[in-house]
C-alpha atoms as a PDB file:
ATOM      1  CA  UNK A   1     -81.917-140.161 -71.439  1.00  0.00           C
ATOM      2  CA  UNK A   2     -85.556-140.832 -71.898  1.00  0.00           C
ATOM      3  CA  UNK A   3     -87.840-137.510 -72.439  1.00  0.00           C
ATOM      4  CA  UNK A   4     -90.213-136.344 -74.703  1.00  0.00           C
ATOM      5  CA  UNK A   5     -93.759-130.447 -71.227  1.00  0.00           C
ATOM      6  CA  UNK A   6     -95.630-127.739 -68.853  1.00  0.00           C
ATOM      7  CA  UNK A   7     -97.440-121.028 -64.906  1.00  0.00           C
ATOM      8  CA  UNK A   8     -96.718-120.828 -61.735  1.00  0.00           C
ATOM      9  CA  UNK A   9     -94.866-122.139 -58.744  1.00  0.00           C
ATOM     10  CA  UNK A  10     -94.682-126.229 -58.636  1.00  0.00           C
ATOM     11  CA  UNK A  11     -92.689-127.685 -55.564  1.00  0.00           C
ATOM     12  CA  UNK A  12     -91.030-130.829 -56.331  1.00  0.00           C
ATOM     13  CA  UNK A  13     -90.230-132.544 -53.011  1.00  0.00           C
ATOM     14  CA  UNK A  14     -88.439-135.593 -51.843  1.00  0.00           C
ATOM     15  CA  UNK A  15     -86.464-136.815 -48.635  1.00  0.00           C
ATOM     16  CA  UNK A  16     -87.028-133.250 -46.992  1.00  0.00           C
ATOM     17  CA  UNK A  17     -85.393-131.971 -50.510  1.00  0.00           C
ATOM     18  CA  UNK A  18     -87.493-129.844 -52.058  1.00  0.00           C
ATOM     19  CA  UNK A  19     -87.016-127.687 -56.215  1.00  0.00           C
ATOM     20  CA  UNK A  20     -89.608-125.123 -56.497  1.00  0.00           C
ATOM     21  CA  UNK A  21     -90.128-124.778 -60.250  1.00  0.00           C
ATOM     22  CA  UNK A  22     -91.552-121.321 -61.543  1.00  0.00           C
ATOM     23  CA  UNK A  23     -90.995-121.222 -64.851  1.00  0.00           C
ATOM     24  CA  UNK A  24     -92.358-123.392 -68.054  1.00  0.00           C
ATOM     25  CA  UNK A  25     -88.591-122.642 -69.379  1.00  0.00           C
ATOM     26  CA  UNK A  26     -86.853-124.609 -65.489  1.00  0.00           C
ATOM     27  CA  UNK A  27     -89.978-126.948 -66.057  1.00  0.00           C
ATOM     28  CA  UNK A  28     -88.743-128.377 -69.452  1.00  0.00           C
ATOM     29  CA  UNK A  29     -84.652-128.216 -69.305  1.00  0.00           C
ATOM     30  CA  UNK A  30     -85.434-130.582 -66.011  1.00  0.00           C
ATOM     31  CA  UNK A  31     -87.975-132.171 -68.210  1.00  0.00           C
ATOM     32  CA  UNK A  32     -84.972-133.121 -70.188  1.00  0.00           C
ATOM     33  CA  UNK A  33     -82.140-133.858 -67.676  1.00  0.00           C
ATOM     34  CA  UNK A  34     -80.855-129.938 -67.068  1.00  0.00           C
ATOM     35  CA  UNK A  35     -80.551-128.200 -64.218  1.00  0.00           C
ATOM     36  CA  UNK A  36     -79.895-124.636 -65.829  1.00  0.00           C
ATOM     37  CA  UNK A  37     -83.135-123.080 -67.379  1.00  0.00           C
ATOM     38  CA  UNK A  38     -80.492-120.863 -70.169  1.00  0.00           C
ATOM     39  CA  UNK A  39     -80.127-124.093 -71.729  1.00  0.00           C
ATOM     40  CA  UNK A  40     -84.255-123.486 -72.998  1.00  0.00           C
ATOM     41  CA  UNK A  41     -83.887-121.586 -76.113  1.00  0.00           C
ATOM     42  CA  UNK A  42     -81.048-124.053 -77.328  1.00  0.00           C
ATOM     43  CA  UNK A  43     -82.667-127.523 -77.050  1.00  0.00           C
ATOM     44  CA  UNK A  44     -84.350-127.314 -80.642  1.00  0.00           C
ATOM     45  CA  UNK A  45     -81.116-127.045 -82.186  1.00  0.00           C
ATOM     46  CA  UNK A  46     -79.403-129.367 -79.305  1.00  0.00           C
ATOM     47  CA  UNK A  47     -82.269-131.944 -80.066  1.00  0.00           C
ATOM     48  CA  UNK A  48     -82.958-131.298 -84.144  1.00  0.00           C
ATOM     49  CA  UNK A  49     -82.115-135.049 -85.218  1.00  0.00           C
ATOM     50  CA  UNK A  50     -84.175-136.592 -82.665  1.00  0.00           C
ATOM     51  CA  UNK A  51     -88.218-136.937 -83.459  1.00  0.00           C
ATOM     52  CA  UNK A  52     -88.888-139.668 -80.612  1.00  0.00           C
ATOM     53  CA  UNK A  53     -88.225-137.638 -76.919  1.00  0.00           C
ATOM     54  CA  UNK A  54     -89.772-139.259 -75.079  1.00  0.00           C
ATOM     55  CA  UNK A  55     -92.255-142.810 -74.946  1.00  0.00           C
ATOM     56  CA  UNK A  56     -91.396-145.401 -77.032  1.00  0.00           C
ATOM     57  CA  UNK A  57     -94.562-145.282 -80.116  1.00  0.00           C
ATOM     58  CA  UNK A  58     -94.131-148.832 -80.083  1.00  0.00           C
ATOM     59  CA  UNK A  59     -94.201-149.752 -76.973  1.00  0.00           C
ATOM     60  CA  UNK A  60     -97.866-147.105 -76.678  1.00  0.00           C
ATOM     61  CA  UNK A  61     -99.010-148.893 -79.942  1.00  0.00           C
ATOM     62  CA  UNK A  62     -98.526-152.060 -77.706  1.00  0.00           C
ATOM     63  CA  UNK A  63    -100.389-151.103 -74.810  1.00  0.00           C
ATOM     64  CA  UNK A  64    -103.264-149.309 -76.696  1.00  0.00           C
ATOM     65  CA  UNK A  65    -103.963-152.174 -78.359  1.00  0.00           C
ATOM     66  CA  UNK A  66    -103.803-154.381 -76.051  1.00  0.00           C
ATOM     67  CA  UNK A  67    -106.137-152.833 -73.773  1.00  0.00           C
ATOM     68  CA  UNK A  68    -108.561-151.260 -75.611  1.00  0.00           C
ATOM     69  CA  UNK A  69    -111.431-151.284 -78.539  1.00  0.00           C
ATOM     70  CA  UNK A  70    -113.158-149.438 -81.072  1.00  0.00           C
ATOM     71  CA  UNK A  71    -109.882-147.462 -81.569  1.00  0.00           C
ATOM     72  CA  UNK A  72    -110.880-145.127 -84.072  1.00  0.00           C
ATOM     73  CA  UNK A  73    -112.997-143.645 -81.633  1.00  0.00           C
ATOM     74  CA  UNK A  74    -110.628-143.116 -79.133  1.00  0.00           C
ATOM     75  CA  UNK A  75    -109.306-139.774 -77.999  1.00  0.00           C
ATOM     76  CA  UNK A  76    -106.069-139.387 -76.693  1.00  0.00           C
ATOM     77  CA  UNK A  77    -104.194-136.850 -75.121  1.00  0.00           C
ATOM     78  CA  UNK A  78    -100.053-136.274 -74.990  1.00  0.00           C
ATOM     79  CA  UNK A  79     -98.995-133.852 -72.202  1.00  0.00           C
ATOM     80  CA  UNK A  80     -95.379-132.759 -72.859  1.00  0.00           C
ATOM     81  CA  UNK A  81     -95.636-134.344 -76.285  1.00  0.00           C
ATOM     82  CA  UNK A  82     -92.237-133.339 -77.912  1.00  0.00           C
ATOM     83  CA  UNK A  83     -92.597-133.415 -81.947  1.00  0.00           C
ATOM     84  CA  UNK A  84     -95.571-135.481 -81.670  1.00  0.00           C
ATOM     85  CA  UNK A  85     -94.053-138.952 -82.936  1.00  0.00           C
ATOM     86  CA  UNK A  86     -96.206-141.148 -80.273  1.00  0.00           C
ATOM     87  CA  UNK A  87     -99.601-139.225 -81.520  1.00  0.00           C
ATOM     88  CA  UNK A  88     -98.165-139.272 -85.139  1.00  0.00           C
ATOM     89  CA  UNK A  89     -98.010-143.149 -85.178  1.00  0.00           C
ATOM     90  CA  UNK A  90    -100.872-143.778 -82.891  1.00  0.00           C
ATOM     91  CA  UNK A  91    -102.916-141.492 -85.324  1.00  0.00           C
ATOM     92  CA  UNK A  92    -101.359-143.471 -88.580  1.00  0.00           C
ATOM     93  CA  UNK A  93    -102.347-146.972 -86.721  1.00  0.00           C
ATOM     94  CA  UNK A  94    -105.904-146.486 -85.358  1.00  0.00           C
ATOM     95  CA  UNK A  95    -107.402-143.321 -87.564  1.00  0.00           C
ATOM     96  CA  UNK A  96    -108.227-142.208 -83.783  1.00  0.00           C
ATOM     97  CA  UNK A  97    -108.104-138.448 -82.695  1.00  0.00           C
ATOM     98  CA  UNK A  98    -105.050-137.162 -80.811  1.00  0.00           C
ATOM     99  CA  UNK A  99    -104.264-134.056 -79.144  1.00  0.00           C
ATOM    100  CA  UNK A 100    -100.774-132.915 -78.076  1.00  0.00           C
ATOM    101  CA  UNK A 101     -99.465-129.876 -76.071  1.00  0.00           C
ATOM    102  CA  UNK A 102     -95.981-129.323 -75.255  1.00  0.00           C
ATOM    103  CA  UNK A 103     -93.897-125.670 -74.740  1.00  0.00           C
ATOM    104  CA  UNK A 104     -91.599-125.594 -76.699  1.00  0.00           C
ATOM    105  CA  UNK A 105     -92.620-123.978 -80.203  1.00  0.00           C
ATOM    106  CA  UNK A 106     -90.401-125.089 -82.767  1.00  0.00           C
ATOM    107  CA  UNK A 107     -91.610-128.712 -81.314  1.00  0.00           C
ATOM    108  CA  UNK A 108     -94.921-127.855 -82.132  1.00  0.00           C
ATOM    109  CA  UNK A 109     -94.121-126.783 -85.566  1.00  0.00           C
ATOM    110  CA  UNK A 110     -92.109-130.260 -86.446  1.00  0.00           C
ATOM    111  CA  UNK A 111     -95.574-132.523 -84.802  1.00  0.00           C
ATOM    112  CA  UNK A 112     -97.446-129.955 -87.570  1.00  0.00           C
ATOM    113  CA  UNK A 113     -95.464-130.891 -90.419  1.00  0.00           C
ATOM    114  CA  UNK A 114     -94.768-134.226 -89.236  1.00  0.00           C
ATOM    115  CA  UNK A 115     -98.644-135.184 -89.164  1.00  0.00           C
ATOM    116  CA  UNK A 116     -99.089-133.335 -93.096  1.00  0.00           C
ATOM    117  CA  UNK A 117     -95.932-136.076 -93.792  1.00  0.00           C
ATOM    118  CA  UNK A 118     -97.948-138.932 -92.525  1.00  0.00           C
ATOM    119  CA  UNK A 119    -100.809-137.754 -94.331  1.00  0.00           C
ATOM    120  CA  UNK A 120    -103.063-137.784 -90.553  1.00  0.00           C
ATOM    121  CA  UNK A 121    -103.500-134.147 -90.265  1.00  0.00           C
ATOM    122  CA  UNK A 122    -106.894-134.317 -89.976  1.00  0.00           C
ATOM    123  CA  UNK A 123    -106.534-136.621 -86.561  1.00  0.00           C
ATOM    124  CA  UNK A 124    -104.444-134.253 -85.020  1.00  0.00           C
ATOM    125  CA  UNK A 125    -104.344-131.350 -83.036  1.00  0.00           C
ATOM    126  CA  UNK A 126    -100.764-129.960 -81.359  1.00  0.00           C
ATOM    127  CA  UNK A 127    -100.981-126.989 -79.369  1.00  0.00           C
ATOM    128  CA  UNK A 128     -98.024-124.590 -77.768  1.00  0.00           C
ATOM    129  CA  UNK A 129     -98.981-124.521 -73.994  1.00  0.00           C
ATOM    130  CA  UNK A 130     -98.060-125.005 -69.839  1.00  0.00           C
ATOM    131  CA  UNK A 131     -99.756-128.650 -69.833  1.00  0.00           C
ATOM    132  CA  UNK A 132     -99.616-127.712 -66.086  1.00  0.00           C
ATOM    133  CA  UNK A 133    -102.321-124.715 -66.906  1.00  0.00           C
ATOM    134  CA  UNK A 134    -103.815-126.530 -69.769  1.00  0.00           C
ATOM    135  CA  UNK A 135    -105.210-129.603 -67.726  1.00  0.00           C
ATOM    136  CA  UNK A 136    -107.408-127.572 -66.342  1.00  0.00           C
ATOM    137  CA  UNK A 137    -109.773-127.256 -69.012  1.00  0.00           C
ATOM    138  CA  UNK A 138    -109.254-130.407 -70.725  1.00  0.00           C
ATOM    139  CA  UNK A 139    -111.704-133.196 -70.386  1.00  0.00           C
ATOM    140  CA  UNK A 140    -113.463-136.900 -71.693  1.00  0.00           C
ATOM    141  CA  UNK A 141    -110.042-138.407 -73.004  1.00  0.00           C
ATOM    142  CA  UNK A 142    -110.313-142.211 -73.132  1.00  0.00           C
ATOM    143  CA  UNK A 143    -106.512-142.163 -73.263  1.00  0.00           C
ATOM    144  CA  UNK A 144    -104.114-139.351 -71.381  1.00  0.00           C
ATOM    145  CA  UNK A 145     -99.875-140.146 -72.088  1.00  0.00           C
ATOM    146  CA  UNK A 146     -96.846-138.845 -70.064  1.00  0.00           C
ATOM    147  CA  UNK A 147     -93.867-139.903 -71.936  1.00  0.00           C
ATOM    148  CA  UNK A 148     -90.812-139.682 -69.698  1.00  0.00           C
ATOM    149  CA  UNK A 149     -90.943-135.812 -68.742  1.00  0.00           C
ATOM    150  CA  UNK A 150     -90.773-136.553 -65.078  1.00  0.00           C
ATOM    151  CA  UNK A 151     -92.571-135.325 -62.243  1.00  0.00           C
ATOM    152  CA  UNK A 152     -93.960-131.654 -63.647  1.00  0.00           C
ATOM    153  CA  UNK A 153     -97.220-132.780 -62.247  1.00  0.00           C
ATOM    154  CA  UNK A 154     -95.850-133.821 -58.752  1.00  0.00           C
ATOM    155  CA  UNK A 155     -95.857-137.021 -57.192  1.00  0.00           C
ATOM    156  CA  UNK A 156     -97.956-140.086 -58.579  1.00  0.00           C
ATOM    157  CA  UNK A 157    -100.755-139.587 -56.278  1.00  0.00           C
ATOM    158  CA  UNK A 158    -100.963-135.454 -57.404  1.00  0.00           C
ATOM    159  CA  UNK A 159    -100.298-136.351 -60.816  1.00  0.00           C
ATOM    160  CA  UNK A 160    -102.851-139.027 -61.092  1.00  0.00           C
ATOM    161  CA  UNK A 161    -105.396-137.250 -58.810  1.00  0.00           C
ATOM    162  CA  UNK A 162    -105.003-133.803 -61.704  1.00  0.00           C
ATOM    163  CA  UNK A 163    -105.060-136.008 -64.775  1.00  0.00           C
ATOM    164  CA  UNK A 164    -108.017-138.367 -63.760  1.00  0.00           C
ATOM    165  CA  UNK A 165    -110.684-135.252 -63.595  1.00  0.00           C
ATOM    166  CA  UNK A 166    -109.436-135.255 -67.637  1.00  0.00           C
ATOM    167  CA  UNK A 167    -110.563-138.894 -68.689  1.00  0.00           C
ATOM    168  CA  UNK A 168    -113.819-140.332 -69.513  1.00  0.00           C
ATOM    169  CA  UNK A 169    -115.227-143.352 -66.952  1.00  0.00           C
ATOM    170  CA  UNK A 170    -112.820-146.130 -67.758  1.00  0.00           C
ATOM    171  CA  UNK A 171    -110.226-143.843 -69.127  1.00  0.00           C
ATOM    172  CA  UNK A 172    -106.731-145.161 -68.941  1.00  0.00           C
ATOM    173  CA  UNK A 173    -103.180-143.194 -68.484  1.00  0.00           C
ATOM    174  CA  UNK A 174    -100.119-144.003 -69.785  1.00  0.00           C
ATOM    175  CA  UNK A 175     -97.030-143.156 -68.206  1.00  0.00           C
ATOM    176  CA  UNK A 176     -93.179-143.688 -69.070  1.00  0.00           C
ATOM    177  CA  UNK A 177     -90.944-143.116 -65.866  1.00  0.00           C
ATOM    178  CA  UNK A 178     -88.313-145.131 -63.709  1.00  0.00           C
ATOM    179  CA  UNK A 179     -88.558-146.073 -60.368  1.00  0.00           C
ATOM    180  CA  UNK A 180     -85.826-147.949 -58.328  1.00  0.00           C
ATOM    181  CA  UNK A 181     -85.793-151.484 -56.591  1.00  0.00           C
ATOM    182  CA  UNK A 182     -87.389-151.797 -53.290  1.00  0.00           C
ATOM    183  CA  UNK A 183     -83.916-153.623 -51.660  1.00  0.00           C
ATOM    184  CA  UNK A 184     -81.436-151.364 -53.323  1.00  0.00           C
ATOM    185  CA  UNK A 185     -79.585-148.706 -52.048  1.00  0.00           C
ATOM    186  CA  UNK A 186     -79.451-146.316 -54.917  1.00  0.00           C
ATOM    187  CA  UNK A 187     -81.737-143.359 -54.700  1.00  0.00           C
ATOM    188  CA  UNK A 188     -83.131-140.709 -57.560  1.00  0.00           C
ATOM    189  CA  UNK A 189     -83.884-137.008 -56.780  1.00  0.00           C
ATOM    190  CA  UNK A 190     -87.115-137.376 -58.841  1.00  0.00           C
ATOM    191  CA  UNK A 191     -87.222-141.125 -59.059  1.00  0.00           C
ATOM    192  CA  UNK A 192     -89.012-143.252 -56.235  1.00  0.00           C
ATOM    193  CA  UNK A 193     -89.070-146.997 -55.162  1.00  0.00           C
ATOM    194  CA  UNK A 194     -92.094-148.941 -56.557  1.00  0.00           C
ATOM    195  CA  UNK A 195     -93.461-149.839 -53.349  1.00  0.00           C
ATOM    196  CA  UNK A 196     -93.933-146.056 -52.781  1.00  0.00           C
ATOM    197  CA  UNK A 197     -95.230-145.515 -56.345  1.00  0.00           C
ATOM    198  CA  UNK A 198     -97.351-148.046 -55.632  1.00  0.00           C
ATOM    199  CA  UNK A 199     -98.864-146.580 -52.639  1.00  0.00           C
ATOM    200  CA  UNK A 200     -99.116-143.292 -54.110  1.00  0.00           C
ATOM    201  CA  UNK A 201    -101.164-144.914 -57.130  1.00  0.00           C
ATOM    202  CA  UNK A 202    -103.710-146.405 -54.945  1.00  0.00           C
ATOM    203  CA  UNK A 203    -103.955-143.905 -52.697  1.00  0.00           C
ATOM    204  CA  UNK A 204    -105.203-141.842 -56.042  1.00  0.00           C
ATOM    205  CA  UNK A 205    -108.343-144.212 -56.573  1.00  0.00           C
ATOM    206  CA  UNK A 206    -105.807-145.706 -59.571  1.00  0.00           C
ATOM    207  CA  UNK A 207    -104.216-149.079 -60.155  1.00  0.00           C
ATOM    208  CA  UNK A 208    -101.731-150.749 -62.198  1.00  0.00           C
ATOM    209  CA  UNK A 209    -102.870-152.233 -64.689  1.00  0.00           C
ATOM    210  CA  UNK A 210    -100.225-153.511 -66.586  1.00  0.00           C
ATOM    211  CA  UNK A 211     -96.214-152.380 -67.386  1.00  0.00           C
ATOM    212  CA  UNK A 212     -93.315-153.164 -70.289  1.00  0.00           C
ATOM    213  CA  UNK A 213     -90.197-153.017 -68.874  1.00  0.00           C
ATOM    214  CA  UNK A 214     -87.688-151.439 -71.094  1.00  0.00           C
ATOM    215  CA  UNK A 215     -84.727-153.695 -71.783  1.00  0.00           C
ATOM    216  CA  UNK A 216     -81.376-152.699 -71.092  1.00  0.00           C
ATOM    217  CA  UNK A 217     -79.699-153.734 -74.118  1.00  0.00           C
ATOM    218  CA  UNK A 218     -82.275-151.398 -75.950  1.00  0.00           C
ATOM    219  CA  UNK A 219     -81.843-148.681 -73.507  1.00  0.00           C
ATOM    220  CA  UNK A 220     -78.439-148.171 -73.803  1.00  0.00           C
ATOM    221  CA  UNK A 221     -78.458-148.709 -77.647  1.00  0.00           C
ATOM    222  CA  UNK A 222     -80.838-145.698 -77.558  1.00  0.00           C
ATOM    223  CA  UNK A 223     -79.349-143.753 -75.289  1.00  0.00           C
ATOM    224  CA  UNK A 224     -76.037-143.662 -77.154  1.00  0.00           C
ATOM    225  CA  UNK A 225     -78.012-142.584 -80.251  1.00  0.00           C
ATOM    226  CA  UNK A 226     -78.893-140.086 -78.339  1.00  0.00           C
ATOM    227  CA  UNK A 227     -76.254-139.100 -77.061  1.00  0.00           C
ATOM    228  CA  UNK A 228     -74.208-139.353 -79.774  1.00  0.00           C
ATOM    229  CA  UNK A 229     -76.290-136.451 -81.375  1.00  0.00           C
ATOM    230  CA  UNK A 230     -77.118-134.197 -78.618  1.00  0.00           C
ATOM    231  CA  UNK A 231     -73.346-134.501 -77.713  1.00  0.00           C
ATOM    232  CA  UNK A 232     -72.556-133.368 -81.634  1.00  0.00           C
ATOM    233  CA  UNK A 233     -74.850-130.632 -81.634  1.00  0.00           C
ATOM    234  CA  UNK A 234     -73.881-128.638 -78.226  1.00  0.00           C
ATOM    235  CA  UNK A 235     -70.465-129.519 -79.600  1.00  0.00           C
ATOM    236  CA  UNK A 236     -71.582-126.652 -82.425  1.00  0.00           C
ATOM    237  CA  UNK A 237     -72.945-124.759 -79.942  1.00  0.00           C
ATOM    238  CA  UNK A 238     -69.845-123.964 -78.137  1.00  0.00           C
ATOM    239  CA  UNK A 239     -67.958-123.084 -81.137  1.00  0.00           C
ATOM    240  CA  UNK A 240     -71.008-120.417 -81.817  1.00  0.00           C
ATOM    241  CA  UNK A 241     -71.113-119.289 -78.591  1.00  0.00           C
ATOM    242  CA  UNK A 242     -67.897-119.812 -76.655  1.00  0.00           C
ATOM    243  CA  UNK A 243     -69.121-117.165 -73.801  1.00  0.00           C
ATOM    244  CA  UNK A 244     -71.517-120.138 -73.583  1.00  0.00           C
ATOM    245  CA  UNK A 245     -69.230-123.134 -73.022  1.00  0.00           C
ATOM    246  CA  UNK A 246     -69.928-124.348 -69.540  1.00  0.00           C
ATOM    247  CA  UNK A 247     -73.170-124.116 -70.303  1.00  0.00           C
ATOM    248  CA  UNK A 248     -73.298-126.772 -72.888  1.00  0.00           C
ATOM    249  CA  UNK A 249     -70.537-128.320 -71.369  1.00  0.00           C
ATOM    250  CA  UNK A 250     -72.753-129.345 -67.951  1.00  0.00           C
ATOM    251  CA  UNK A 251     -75.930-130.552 -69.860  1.00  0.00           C
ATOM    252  CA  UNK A 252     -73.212-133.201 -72.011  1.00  0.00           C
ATOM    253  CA  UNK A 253     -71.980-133.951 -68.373  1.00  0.00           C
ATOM    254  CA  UNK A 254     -75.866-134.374 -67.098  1.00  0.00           C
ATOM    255  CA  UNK A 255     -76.917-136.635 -69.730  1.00  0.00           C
ATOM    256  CA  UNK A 256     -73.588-138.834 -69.085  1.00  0.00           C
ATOM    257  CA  UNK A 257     -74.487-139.098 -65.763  1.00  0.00           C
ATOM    258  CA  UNK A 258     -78.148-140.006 -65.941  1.00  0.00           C
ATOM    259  CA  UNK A 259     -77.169-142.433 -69.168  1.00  0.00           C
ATOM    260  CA  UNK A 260     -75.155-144.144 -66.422  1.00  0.00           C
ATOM    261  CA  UNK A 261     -78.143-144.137 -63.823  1.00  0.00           C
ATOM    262  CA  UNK A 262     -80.863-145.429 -66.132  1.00  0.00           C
ATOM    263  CA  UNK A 263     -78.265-148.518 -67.129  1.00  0.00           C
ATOM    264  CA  UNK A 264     -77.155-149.412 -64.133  1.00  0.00           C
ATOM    265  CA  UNK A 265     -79.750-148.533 -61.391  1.00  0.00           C
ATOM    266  CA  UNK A 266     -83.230-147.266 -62.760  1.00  0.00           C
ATOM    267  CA  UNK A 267     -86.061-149.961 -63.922  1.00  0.00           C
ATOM    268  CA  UNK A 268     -87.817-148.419 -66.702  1.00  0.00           C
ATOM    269  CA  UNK A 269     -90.866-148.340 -67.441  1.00  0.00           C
ATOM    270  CA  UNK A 270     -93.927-147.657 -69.316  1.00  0.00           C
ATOM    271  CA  UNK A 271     -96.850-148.008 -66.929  1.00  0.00           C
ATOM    272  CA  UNK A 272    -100.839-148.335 -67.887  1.00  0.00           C
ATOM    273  CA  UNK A 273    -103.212-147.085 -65.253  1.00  0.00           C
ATOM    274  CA  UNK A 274    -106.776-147.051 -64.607  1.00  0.00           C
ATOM    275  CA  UNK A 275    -109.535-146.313 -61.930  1.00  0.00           C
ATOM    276  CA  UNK A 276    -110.514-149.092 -59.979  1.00  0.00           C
ATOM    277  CA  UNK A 277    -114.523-150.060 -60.317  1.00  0.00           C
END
């Protein structure tokens, strides 16, 4: 359960299976492990405890540092940034300017009053949008994040391809996904092997620069937190709206079943990338 958003037509496709996604609504329930876009206008009261959705802040603080200087100069950009807590903290850290778009509204408005809490207002910018629109008129980021909202951009290679015309020379992207082991068996609708990732990165004119591996013990601490709340809250939801049930019922089901995948079977990750020279 690792999230954290995006109008027209995007096809998804892997092993000959392919998801044509037409709507910002389809493009952010699968963003966060649904398969029925209904389920849109319910995830702000499905997800109201959570603030992190998506990358771990730490684990961003990590790499950031790590890899680059003069931080309060950077700019960085969050595409599908939930309620803004990566930004928030980065913002908080570095005094550096951050810029977050994500679809969902009432997301929006919690980054907004989350920044006036953390007194960095003035560093941040959150903005209601299809990030898969917006990119197109977004440039000279030194830093562009993806924090686990799959592949709304396509592959790696289309992905990295769209969001390097956004960065400044020697930009870097950050991206939190999962990929599977090269030798195993198990296999991900929208999750592929690293050697293929690999190839797809390179074959962008990108390269891997460095990666934190999310530990399992953590992982399934979190996810239960997660859980734990989302499972509460569409819990409520049924009682409200009983006409509703399966509805609420098959995204508890979903997020049991890709709990179990990301434990057991997915590596991951949060990936730094940047162009080669």
């Amino acid at each position: 359960m690792r999230w954290g958003i995006f109008s027209d037509s995007v096809v998804m496709c892997k092993n000959q299976e392919c998801k044509l996604i037409s709507s910002v609504e389809e493009s952010v329930v699968m963003a966060m492990d649904g398969t029925d876009s209904n389920l849109f206008p319910y995830l702000p009261y499905i997800l109201q405890d959570l603030w992190e959705l998506g990358a771990s802040p730490e684990v961003v603080l990590k790499l950031v540092k790590k890899h680059t200087t003069d931080h309060a100069d950077l700019k960085v950009l969050d595409l599908g940034c939930g309620k803004g807590a990566v930004l928030i903290k980065l913002a908080k850290e570095f005094d550096c300017h951050c810029h977050g778009i994500d679809a969902v509204e009432e997301f929006i408005d919690e980054a907004n009053n989350k920044a006036k809490e953390f007194n960095i207002e003035e560093y941040c910018c959150f903005e209601c949008d299809d990030i898969r629109v917006r990119i197109s008129d977004l440039r000279d980021y030194d830093i562009i994040i993806l924090g686990a909202i799959g592949p709304v951009l396509g592959d790696y290679y289309s992905t990295l391809t769209k969001l390097s015309k956004c960065l400044k020379e020697g930009g870097l992207i950050i991206i939190d996904d999962g990929y599977s082991d090269d030798g195993g068996a198990y296999s991900h609708p929208f999750m592929e092997k690293k050697s293929v990732l690999l190839k797809q990165i390179s074959d962008a004119g990108m390269r891997l620069i460095d990666e934190i591996i999310i530990n399992k013990d953590e992982m399934k601490e979190s996810n239960e937190y997660m859980y734990r709340n989302l499972k509460k809250r569409c819990q409520e939801l049924i009682e409200i709206h009983p006409d509703k049930r399966n509805l609420f019922v098959d995204y508890i089901r979903k997020q049991e079943e890709e709990n179990e995948a990301l434990e057991m079977n997915i590596i991951c990750s949060t990936m730094l990338f940047g162009q080669y020279r």
